[in-house]
PDB file of N, CA and C in Angstrom:
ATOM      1  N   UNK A   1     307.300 223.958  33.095  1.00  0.00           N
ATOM      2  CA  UNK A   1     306.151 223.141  32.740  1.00  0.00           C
ATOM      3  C   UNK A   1     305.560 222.437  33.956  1.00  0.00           C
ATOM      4  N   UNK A   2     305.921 222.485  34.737  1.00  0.00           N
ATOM      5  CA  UNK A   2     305.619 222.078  36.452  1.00  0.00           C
ATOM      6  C   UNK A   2     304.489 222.375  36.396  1.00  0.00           C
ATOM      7  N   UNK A   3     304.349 223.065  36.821  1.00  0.00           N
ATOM      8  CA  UNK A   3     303.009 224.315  37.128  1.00  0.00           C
ATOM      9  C   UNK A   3     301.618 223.940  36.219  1.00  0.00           C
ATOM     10  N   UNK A   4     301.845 223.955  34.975  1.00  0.00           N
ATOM     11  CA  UNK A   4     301.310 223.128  33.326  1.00  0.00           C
ATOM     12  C   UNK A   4     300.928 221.987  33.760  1.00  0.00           C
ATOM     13  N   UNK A   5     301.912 220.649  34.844  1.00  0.00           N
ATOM     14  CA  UNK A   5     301.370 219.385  34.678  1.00  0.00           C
ATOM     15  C   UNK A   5     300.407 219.073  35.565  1.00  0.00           C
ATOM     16  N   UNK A   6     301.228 219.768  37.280  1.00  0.00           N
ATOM     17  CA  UNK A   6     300.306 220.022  37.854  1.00  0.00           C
ATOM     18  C   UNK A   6     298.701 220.386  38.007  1.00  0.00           C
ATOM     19  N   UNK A   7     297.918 221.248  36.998  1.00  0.00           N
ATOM     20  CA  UNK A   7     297.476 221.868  36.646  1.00  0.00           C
ATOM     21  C   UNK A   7     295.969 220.870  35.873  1.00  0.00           C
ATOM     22  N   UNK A   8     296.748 220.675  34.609  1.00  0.00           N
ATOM     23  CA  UNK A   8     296.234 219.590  33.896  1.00  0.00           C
ATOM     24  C   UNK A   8     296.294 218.232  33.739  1.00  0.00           C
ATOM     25  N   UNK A   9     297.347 218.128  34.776  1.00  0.00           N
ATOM     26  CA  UNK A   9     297.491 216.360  35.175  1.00  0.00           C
ATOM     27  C   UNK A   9     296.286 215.675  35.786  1.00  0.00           C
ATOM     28  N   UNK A  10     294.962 216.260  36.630  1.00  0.00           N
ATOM     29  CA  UNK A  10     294.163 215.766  37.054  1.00  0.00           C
ATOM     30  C   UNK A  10     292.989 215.380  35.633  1.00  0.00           C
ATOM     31  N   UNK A  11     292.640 216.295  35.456  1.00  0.00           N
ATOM     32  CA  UNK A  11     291.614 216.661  34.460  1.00  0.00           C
ATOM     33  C   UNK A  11     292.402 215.587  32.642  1.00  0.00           C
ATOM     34  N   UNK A  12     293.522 215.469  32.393  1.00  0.00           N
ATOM     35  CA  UNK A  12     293.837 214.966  31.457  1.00  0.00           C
ATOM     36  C   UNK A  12     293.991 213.220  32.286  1.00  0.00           C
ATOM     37  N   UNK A  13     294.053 212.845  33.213  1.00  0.00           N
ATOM     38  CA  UNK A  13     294.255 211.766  33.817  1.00  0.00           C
ATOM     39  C   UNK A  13     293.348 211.139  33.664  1.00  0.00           C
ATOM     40  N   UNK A  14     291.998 211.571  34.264  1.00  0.00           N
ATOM     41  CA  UNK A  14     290.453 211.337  34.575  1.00  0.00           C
ATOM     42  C   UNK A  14     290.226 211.164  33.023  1.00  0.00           C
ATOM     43  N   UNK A  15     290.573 211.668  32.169  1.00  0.00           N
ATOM     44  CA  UNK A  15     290.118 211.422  30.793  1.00  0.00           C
ATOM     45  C   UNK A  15     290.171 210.908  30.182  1.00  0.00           C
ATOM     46  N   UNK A  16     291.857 210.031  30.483  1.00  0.00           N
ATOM     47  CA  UNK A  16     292.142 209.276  29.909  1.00  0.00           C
ATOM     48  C   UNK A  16     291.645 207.450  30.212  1.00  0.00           C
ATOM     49  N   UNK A  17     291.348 207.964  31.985  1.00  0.00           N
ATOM     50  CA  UNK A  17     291.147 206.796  32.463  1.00  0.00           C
ATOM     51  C   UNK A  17     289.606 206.091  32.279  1.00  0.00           C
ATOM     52  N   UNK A  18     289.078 207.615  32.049  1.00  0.00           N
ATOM     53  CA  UNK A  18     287.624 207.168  31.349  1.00  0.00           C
ATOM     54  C   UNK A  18     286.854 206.813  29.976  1.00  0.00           C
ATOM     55  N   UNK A  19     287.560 207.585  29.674  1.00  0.00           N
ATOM     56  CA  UNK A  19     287.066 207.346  27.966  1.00  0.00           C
ATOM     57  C   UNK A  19     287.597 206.714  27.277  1.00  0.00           C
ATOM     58  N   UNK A  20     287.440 206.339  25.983  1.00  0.00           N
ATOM     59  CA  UNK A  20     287.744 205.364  25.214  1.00  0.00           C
ATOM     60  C   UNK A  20     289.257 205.140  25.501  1.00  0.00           C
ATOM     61  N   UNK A  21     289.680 203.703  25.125  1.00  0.00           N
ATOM     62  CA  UNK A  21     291.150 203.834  24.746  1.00  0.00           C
ATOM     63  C   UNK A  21     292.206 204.195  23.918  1.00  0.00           C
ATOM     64  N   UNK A  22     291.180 205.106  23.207  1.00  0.00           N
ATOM     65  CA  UNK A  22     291.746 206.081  21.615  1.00  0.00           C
ATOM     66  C   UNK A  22     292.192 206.982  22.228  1.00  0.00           C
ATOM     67  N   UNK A  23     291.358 207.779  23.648  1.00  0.00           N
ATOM     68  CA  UNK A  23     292.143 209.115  24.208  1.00  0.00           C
ATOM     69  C   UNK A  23     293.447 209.115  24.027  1.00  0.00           C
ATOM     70  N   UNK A  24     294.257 208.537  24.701  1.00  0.00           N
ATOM     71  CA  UNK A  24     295.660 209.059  24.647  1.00  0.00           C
ATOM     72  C   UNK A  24     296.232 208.999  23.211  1.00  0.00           C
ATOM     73  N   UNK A  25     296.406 207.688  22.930  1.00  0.00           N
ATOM     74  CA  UNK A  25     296.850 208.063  21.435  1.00  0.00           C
ATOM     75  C   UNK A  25     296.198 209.409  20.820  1.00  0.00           C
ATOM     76  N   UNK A  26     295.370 209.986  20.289  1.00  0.00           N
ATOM     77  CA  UNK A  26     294.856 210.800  19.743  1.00  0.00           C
ATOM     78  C   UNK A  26     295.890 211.978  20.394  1.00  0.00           C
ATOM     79  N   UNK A  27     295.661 211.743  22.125  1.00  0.00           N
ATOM     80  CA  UNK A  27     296.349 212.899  22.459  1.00  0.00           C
ATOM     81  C   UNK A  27     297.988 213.378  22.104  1.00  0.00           C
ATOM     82  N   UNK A  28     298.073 212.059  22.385  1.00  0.00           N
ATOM     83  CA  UNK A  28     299.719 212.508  21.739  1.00  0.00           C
ATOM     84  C   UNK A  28     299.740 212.443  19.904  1.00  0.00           C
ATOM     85  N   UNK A  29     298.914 212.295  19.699  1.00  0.00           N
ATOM     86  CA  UNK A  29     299.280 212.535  17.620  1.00  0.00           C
ATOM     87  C   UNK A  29     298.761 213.848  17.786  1.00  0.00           C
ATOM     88  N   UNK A  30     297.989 214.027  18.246  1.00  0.00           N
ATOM     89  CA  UNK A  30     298.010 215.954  18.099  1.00  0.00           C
ATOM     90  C   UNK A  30     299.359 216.443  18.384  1.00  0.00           C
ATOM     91  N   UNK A  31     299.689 216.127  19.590  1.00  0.00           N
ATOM     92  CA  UNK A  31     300.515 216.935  20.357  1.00  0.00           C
ATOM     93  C   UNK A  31     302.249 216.910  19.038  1.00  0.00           C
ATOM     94  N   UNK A  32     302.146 215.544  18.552  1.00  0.00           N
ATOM     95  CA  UNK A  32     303.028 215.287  17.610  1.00  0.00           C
ATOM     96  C   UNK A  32     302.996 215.802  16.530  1.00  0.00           C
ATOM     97  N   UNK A  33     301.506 215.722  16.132  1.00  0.00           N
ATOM     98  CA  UNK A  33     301.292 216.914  14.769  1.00  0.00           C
ATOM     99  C   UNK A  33     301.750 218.132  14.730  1.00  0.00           C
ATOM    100  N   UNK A  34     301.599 218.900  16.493  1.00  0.00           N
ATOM    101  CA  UNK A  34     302.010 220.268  16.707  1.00  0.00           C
ATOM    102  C   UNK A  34     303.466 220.663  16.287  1.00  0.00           C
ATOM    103  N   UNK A  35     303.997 219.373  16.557  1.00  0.00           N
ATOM    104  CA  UNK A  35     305.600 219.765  16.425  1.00  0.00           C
ATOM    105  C   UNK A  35     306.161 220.019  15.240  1.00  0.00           C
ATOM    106  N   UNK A  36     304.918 219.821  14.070  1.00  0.00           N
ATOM    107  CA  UNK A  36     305.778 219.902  12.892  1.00  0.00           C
ATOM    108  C   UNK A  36     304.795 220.666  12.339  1.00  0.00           C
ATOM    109  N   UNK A  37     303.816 221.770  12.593  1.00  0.00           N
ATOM    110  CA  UNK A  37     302.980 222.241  12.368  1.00  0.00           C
ATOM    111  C   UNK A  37     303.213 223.767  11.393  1.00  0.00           C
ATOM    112  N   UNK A  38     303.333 223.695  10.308  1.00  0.00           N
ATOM    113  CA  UNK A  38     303.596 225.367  10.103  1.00  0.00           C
ATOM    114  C   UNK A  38     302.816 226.061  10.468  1.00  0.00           C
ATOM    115  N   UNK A  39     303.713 227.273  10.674  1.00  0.00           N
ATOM    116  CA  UNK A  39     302.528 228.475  11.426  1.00  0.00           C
ATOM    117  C   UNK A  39     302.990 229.797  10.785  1.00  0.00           C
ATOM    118  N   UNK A  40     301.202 230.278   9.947  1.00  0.00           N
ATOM    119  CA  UNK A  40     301.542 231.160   9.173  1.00  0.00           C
ATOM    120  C   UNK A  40     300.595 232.354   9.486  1.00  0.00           C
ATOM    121  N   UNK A  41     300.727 232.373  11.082  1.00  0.00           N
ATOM    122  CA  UNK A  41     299.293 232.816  11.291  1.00  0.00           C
ATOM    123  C   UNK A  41     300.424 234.225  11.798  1.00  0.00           C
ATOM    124  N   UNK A  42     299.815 235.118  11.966  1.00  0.00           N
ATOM    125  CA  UNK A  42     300.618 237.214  12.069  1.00  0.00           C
ATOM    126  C   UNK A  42     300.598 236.946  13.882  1.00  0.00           C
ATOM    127  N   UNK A  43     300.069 236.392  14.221  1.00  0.00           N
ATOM    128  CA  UNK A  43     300.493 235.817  15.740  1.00  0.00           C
ATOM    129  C   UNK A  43     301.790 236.801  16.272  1.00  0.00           C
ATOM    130  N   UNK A  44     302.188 237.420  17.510  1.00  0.00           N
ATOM    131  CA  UNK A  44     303.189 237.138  18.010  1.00  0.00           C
ATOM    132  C   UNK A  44     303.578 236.467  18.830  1.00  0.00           C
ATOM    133  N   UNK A  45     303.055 235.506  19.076  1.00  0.00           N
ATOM    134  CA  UNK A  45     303.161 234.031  19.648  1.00  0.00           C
ATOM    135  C   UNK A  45     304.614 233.345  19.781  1.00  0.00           C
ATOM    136  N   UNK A  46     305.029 233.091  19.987  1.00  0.00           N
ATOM    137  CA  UNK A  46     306.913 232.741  19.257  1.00  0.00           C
ATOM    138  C   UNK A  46     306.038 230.622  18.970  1.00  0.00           C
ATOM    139  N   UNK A  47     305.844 230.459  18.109  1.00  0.00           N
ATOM    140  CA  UNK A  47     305.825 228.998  18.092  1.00  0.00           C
ATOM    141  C   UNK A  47     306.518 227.798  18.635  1.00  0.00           C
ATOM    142  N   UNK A  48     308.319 228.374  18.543  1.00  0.00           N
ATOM    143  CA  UNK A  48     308.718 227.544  19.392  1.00  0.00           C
ATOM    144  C   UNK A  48     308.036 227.238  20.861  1.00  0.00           C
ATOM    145  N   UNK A  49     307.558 227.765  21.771  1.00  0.00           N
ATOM    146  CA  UNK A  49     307.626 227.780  22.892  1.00  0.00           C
ATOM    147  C   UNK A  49     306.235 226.990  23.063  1.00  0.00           C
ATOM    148  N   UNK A  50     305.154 226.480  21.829  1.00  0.00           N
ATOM    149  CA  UNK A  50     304.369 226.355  21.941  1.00  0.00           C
ATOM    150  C   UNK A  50     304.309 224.634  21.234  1.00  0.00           C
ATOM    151  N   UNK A  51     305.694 224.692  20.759  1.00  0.00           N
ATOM    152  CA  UNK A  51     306.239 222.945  19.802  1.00  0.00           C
ATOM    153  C   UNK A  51     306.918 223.093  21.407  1.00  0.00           C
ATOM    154  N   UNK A  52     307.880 223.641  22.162  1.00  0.00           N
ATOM    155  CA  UNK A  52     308.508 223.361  23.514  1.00  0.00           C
ATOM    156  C   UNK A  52     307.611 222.428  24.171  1.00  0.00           C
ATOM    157  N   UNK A  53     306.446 223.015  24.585  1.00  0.00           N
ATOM    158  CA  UNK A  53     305.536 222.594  25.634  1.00  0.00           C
ATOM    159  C   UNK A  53     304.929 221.087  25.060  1.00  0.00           C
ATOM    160  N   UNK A  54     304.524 221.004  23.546  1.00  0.00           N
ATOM    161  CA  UNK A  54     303.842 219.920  23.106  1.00  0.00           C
ATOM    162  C   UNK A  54     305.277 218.527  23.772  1.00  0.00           C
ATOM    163  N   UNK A  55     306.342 219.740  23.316  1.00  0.00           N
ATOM    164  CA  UNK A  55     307.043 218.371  23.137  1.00  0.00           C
ATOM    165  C   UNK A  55     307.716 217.928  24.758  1.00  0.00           C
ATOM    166  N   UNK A  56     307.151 218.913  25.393  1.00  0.00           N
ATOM    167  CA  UNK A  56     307.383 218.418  27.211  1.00  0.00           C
ATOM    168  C   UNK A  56     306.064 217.223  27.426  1.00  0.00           C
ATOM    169  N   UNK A  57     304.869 217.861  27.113  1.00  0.00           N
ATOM    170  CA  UNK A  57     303.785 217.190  27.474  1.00  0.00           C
ATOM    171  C   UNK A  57     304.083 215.394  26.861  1.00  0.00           C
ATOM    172  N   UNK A  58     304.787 215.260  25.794  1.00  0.00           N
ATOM    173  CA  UNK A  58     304.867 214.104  24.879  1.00  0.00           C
ATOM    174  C   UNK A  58     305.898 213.217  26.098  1.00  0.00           C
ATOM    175  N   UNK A  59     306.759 214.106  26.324  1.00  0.00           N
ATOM    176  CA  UNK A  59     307.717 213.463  27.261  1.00  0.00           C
ATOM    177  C   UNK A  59     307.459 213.008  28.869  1.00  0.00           C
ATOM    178  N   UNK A  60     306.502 213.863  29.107  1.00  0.00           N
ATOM    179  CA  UNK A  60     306.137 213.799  30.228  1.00  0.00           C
ATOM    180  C   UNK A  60     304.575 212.360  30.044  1.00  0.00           C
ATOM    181  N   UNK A  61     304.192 212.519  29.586  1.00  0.00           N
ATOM    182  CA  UNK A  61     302.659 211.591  29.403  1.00  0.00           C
ATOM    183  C   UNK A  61     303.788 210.099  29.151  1.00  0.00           C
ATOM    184  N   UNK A  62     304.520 209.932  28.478  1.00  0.00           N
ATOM    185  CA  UNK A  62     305.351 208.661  28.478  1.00  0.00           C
ATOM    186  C   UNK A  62     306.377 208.271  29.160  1.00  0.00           C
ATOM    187  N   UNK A  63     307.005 209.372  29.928  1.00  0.00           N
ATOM    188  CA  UNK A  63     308.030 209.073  31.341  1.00  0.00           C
ATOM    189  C   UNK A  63     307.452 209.305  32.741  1.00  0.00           C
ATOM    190  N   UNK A  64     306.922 209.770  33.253  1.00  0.00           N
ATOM    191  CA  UNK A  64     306.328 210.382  34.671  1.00  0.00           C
ATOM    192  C   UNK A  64     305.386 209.522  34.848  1.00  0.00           C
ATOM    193  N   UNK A  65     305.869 209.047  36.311  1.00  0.00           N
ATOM    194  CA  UNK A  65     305.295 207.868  37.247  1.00  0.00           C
ATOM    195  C   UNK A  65     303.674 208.635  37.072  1.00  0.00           C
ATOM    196  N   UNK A  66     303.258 209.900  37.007  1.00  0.00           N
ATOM    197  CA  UNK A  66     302.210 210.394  37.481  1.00  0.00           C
ATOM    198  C   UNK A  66     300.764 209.646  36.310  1.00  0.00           C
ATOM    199  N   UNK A  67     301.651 209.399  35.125  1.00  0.00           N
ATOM    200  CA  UNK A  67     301.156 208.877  34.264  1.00  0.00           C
ATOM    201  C   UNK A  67     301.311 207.494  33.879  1.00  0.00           C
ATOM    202  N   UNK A  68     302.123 206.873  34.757  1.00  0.00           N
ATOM    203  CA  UNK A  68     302.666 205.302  34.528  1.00  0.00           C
ATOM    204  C   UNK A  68     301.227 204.509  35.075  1.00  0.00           C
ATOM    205  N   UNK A  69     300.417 204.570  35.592  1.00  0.00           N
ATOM    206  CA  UNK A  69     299.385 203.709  35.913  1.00  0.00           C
ATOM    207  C   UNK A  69     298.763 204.156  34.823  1.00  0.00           C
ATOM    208  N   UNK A  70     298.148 205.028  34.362  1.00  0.00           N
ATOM    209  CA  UNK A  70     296.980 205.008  33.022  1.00  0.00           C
ATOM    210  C   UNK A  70     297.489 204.088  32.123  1.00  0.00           C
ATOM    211  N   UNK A  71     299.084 204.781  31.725  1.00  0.00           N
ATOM    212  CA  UNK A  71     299.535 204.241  30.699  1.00  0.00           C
ATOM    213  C   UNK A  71     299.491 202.376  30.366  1.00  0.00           C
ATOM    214  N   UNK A  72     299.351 202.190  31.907  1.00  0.00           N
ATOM    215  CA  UNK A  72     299.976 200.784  31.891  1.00  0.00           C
ATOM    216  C   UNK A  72     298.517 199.549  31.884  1.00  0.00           C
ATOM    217  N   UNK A  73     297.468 200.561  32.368  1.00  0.00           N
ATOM    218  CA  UNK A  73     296.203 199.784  32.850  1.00  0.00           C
ATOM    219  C   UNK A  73     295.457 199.705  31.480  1.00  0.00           C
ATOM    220  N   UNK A  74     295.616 201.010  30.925  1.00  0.00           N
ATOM    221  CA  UNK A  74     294.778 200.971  29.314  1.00  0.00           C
ATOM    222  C   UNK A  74     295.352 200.899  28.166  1.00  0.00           C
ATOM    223  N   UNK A  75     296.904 201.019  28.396  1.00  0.00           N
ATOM    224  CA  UNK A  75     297.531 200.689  27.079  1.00  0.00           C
ATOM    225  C   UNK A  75     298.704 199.926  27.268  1.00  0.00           C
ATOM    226  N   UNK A  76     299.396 199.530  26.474  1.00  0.00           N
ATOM    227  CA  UNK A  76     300.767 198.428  26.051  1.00  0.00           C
ATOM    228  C   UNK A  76     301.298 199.755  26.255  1.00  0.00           C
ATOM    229  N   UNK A  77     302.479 199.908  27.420  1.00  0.00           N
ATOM    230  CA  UNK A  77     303.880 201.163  26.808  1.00  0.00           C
ATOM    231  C   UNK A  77     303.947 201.074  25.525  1.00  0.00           C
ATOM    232  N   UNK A  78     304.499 199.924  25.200  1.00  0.00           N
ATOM    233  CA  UNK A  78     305.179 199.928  23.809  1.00  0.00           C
ATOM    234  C   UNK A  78     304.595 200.450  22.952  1.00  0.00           C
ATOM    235  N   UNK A  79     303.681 200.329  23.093  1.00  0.00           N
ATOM    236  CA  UNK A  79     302.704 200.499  22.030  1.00  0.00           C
ATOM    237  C   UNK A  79     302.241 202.282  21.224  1.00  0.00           C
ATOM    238  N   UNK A  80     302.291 203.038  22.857  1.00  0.00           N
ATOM    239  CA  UNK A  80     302.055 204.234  22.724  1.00  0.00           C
ATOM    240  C   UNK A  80     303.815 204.739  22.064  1.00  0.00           C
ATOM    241  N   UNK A  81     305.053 203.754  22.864  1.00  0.00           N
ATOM    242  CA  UNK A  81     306.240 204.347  22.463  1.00  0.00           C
ATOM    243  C   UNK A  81     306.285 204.122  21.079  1.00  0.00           C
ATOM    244  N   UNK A  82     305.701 203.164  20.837  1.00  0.00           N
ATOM    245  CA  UNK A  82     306.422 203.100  19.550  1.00  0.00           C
ATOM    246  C   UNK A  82     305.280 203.792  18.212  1.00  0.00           C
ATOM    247  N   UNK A  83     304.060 204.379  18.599  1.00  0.00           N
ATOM    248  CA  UNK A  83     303.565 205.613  17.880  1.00  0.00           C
ATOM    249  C   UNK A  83     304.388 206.886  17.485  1.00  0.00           C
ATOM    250  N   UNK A  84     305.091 207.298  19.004  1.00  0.00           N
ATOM    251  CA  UNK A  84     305.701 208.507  19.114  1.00  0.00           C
ATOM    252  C   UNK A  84     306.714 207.942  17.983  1.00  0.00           C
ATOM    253  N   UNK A  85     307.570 206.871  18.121  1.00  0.00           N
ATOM    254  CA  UNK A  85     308.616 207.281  17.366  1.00  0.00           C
ATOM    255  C   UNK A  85     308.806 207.046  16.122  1.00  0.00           C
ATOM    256  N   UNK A  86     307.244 206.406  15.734  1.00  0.00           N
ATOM    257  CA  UNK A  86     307.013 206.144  14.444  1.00  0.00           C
ATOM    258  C   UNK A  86     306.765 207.608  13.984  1.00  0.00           C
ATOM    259  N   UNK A  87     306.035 208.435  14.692  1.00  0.00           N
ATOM    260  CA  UNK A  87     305.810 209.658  13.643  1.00  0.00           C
ATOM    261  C   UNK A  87     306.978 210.804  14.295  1.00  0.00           C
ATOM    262  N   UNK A  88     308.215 210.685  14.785  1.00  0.00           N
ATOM    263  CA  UNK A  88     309.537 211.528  14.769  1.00  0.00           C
ATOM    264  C   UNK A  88     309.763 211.130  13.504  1.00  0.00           C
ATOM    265  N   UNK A  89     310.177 209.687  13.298  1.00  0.00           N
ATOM    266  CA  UNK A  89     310.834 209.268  11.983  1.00  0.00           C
ATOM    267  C   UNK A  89     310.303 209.647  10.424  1.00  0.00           C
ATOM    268  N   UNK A  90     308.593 208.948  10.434  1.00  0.00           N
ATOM    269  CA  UNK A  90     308.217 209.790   9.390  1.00  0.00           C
ATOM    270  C   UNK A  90     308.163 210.911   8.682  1.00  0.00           C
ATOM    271  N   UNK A  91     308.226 211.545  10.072  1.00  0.00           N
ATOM    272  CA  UNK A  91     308.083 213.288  10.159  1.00  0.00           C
ATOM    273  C   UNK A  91     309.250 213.971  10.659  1.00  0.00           C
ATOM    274  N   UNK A  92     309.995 213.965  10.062  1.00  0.00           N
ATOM    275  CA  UNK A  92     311.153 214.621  11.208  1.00  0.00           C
ATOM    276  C   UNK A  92     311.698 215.592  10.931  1.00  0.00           C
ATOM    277  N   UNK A  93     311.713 216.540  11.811  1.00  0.00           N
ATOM    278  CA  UNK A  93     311.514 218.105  12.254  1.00  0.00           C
ATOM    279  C   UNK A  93     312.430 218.224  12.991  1.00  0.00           C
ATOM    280  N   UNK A  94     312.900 220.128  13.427  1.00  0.00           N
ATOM    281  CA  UNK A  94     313.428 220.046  14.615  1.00  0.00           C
ATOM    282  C   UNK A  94     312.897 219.780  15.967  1.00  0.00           C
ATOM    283  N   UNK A  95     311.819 219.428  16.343  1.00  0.00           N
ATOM    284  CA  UNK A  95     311.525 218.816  17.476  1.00  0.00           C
ATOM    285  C   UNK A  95     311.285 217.545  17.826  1.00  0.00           C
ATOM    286  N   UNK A  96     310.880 216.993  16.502  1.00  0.00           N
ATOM    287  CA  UNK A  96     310.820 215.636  16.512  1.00  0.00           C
ATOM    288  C   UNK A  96     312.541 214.531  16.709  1.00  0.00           C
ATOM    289  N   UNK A  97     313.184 215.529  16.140  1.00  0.00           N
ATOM    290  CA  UNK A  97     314.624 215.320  16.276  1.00  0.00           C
ATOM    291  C   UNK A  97     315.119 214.719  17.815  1.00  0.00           C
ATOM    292  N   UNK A  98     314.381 215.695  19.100  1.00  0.00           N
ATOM    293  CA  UNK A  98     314.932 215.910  20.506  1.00  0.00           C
ATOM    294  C   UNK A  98     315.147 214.830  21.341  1.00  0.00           C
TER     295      UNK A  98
END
């Protein structure tokens, strides 16, 4: 997922730092929705690998210094932490589990 943050760490940064202060939250309740998402689509996609990544990006947007200034200038930590682990608990899945 290196490669992934690298990648989209600029462009998701700038986005967050600009636009409303709903961006991130929103971003991570998608990314949280993904994890518990059925998928009934003829895809050969493997889904896990696609709840994997949501659930790197979730980990990474709330631990990695690269993201510790957005987090800290436009939102309460707590605040975003304690979204995430409000919807593991509500919702709890095998990824939400991790």
């Amino acid at each position: 997922m290196t490669g992934a943050f690298t990648i989209w760490d600029p462009l998701l940064l700038d986005l967050a730092s600009k636009l409303p202060r709903s961006f991130l939250p929103i971003l991570l309740t998608c990314l949280l929705g993904h994890l518990n998402l059925n998928v009934t689509s003829n895809s050969d996609d493997d889904p896990d690998s696609s709840r994997e990544a949501a659930h790197a990006w979730i980990l990474h947007i709330l631990t990695s210094g690269t993201w510790a200034d957005v987090c800290r200038r436009r939102h309460d930590a707590e605040e975003l932490q304690t979204l995430v682990v409000r919807s593991c608990l509500l919702e709890p899945g095998r990824w939400t589990r991790k």
